[in-house]
PDB file of N, CA and C in Angstrom:
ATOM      1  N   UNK A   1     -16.907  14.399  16.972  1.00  0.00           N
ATOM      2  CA  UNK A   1     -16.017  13.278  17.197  1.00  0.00           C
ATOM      3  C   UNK A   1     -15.648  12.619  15.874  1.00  0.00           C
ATOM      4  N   UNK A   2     -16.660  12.317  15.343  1.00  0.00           N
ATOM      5  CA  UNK A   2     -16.446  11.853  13.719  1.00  0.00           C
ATOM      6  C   UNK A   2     -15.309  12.899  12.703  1.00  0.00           C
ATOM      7  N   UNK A   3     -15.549  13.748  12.988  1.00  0.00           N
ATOM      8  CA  UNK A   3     -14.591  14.952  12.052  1.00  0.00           C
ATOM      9  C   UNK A   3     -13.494  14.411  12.375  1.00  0.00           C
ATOM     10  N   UNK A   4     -13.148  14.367  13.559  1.00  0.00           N
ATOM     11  CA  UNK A   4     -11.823  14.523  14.176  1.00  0.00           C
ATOM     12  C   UNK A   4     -11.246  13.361  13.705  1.00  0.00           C
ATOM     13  N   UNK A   5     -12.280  11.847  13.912  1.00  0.00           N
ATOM     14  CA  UNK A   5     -11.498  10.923  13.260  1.00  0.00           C
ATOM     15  C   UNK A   5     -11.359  11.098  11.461  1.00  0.00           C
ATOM     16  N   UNK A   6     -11.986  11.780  10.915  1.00  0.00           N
ATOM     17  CA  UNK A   6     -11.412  11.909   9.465  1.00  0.00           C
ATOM     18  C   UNK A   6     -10.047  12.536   9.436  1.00  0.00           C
ATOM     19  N   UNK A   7     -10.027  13.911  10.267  1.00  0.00           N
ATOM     20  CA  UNK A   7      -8.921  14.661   9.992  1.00  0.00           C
ATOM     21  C   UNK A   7      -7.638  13.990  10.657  1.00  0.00           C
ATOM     22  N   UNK A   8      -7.653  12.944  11.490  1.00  0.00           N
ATOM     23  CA  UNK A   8      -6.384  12.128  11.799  1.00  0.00           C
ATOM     24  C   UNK A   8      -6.638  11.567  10.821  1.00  0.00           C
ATOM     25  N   UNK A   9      -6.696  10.797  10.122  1.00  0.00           N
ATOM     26  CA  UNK A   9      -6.886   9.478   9.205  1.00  0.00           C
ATOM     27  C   UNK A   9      -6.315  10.316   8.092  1.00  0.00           C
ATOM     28  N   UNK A  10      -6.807  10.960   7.637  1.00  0.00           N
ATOM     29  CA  UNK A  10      -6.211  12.024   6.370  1.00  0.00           C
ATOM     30  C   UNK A  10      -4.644  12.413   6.599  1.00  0.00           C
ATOM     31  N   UNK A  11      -4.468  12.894   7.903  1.00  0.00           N
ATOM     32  CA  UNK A  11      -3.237  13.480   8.200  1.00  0.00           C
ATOM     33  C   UNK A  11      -2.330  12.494   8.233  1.00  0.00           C
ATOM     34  N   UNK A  12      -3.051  11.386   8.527  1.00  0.00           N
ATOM     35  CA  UNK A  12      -1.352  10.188   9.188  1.00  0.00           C
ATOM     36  C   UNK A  12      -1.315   9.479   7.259  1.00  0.00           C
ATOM     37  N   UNK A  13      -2.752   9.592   6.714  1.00  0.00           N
ATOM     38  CA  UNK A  13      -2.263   8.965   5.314  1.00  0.00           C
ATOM     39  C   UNK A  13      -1.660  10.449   4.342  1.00  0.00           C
ATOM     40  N   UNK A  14      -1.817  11.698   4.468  1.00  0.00           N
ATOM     41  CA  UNK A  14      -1.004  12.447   3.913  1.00  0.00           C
ATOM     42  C   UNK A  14       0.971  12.460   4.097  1.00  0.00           C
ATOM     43  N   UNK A  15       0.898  12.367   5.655  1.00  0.00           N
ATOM     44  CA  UNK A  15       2.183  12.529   6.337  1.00  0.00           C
ATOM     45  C   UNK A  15       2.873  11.053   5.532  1.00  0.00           C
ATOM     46  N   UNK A  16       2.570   9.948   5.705  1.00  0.00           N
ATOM     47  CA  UNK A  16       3.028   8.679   5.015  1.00  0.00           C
ATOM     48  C   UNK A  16       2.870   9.308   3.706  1.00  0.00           C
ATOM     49  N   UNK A  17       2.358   9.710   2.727  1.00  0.00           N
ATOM     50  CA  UNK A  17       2.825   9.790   1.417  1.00  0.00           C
ATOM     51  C   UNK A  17       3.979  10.825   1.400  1.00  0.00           C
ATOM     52  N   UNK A  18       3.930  12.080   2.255  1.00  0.00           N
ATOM     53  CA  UNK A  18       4.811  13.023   2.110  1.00  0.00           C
ATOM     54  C   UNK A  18       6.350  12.635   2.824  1.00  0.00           C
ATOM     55  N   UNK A  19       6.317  11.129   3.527  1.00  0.00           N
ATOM     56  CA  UNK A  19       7.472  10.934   4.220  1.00  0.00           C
ATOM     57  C   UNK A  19       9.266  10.904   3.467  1.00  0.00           C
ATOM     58  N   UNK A  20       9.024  10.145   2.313  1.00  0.00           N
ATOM     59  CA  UNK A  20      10.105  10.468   1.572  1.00  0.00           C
ATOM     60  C   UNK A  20      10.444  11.631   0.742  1.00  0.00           C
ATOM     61  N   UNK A  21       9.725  12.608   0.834  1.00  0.00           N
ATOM     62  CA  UNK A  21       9.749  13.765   0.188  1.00  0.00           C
ATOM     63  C   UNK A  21      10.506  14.765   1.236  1.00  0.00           C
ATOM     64  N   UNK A  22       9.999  14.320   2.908  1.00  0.00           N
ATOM     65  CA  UNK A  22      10.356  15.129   3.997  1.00  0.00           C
ATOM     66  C   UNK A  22      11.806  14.738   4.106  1.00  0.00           C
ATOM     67  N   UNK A  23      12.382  13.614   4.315  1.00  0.00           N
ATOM     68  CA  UNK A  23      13.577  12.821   4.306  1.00  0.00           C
ATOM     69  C   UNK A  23      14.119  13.668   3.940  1.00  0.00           C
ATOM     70  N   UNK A  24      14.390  14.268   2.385  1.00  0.00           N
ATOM     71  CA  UNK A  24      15.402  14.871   1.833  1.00  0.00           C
ATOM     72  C   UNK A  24      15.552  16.361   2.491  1.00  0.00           C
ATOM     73  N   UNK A  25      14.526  16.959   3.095  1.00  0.00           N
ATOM     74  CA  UNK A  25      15.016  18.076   3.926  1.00  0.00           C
ATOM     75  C   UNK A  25      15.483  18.015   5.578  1.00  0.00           C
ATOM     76  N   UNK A  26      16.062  16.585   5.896  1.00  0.00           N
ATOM     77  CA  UNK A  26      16.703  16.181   7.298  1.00  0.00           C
ATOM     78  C   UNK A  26      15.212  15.429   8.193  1.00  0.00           C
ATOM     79  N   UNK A  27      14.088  15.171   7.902  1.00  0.00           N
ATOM     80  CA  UNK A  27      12.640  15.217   8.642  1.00  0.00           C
ATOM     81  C   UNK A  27      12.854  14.011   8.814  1.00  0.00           C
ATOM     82  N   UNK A  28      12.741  13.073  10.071  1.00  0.00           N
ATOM     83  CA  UNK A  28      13.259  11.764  10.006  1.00  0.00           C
ATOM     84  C   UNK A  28      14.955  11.188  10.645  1.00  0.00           C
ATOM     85  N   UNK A  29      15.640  12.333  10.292  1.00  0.00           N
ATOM     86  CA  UNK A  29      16.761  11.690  10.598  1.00  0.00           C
ATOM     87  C   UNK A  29      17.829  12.892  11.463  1.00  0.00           C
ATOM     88  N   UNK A  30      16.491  13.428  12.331  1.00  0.00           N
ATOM     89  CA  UNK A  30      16.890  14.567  13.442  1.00  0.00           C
ATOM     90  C   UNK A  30      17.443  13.678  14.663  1.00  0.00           C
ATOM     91  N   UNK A  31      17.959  14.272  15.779  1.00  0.00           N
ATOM     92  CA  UNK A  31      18.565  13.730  17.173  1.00  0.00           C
ATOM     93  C   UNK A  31      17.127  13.719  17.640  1.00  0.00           C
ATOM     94  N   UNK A  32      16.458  12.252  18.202  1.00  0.00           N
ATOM     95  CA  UNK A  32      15.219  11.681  18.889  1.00  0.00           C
ATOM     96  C   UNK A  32      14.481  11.507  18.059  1.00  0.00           C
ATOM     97  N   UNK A  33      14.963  10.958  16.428  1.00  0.00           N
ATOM     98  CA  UNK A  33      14.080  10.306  15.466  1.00  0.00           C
ATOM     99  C   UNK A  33      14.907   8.700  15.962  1.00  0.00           C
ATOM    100  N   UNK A  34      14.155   7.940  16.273  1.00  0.00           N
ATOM    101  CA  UNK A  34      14.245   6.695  16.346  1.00  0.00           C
ATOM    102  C   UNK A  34      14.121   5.772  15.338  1.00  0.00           C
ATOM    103  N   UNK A  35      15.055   4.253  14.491  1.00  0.00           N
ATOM    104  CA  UNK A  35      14.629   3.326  13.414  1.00  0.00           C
ATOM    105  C   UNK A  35      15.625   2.572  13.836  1.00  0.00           C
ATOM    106  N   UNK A  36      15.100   1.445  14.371  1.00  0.00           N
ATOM    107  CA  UNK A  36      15.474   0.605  14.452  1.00  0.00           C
ATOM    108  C   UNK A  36      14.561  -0.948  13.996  1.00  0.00           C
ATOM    109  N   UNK A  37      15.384  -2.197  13.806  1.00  0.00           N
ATOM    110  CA  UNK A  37      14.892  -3.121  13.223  1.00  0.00           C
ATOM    111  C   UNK A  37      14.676  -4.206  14.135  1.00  0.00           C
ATOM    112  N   UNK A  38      13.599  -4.685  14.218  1.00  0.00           N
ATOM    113  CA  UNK A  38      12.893  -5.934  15.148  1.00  0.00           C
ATOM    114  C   UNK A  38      12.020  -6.654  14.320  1.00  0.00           C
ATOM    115  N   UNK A  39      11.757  -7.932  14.206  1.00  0.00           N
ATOM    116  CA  UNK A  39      10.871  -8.917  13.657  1.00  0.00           C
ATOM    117  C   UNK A  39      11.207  -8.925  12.604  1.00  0.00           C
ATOM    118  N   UNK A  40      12.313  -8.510  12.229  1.00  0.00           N
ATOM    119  CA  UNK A  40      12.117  -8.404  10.375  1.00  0.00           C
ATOM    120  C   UNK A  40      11.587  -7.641   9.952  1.00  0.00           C
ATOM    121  N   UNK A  41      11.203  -6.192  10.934  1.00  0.00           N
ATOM    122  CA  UNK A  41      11.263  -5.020   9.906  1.00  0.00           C
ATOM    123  C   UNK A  41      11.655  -4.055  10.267  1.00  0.00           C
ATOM    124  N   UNK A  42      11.927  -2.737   9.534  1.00  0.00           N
ATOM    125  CA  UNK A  42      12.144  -1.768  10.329  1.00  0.00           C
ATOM    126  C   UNK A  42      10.975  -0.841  10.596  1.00  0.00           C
ATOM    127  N   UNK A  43      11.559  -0.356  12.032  1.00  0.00           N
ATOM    128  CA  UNK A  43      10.269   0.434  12.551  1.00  0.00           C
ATOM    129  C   UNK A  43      10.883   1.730  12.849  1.00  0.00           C
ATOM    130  N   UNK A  44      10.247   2.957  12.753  1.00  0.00           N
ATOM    131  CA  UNK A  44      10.588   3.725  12.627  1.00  0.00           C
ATOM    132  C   UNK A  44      10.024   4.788  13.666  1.00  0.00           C
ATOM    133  N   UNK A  45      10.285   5.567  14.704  1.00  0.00           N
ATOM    134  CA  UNK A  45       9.631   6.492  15.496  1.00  0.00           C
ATOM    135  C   UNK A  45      10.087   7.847  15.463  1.00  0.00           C
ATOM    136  N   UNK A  46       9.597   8.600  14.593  1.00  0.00           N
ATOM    137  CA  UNK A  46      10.204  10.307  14.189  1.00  0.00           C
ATOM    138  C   UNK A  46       9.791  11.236  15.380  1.00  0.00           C
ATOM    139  N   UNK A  47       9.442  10.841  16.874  1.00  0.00           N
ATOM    140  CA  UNK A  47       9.353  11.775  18.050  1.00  0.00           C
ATOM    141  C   UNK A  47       9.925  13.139  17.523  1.00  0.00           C
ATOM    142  N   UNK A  48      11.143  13.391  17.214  1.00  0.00           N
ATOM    143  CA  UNK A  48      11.764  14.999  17.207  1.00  0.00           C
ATOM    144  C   UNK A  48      10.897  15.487  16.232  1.00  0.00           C
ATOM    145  N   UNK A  49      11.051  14.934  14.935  1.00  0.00           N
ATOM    146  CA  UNK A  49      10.425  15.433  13.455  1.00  0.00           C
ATOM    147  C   UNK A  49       8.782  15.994  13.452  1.00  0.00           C
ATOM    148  N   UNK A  50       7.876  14.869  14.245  1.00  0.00           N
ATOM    149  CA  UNK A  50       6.474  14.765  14.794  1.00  0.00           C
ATOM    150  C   UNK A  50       6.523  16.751  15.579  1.00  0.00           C
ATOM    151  N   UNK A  51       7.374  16.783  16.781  1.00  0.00           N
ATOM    152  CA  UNK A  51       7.164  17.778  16.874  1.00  0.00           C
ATOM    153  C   UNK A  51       7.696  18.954  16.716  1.00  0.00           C
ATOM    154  N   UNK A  52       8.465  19.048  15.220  1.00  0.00           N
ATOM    155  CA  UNK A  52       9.104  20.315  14.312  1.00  0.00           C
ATOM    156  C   UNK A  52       8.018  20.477  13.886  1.00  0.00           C
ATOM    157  N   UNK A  53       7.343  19.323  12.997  1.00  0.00           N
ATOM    158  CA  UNK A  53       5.921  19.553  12.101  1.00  0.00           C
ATOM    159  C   UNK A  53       4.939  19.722  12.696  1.00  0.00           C
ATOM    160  N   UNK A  54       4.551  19.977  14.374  1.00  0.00           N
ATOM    161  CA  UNK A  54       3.399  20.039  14.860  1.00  0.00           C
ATOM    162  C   UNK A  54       3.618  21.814  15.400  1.00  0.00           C
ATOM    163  N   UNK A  55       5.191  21.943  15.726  1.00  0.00           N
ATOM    164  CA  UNK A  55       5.338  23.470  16.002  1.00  0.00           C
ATOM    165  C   UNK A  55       5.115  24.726  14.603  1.00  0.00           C
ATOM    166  N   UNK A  56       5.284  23.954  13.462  1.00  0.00           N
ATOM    167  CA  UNK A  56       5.204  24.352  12.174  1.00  0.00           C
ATOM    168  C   UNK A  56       3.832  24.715  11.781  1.00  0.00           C
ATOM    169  N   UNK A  57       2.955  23.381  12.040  1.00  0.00           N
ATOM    170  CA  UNK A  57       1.934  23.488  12.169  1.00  0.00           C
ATOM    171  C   UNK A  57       1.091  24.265  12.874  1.00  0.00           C
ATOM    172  N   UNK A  58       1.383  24.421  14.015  1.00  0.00           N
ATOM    173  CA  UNK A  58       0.345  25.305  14.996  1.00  0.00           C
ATOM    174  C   UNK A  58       0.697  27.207  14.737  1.00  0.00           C
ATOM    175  N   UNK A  59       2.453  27.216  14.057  1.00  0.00           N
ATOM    176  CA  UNK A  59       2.964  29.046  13.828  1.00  0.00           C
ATOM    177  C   UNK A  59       2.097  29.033  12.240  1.00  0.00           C
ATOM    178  N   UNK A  60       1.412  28.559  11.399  1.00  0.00           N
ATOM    179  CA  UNK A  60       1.092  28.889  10.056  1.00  0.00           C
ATOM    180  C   UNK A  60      -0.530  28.768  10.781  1.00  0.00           C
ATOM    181  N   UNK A  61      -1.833  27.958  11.523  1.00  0.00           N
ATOM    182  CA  UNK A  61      -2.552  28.334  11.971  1.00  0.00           C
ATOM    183  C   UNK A  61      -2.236  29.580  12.687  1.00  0.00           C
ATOM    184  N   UNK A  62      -1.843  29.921  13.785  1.00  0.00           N
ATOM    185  CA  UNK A  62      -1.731  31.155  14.467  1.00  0.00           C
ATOM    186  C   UNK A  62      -2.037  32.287  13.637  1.00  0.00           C
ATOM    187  N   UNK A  63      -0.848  32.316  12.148  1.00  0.00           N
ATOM    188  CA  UNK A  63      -1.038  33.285  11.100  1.00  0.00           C
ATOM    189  C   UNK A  63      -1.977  33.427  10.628  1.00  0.00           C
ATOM    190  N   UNK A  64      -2.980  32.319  10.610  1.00  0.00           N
ATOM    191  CA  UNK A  64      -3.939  32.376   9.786  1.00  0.00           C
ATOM    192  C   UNK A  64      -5.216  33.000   9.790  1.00  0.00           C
TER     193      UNK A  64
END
């Protein structure tokens, strides 16, 4: 159980550093990436992008 919470914690602070890097190859600003602004900030929900990078993710395990 403990692993698992490292390897989310790692992944959501890797994915946030790699987010503007992804941007420039369309990641973020697919049809069912959501950003819109409430409270004075913007919030952002990448649903489509989340699962390009999780189908990406699971065909390079498979290979592996």
């Amino acid at each position: 159980m403990f692993r698992w919470l490292i390897v989310v914690v790692l992944a959501l602070v890797l994915m946030s550093g790699l987010t503007a890097w992804l941007r420039r190859f369309g990641f973020g600003r697919l049809p069912g990436d959501f950003e819109f602004r409430a409270f004075g900030r913007d919030w952002q929900l990448p649903i489509a992008s989340t699962v390009v990078l999780s189908m990406i993710a699971a065909l390079i395990a498979r290979l592996l």
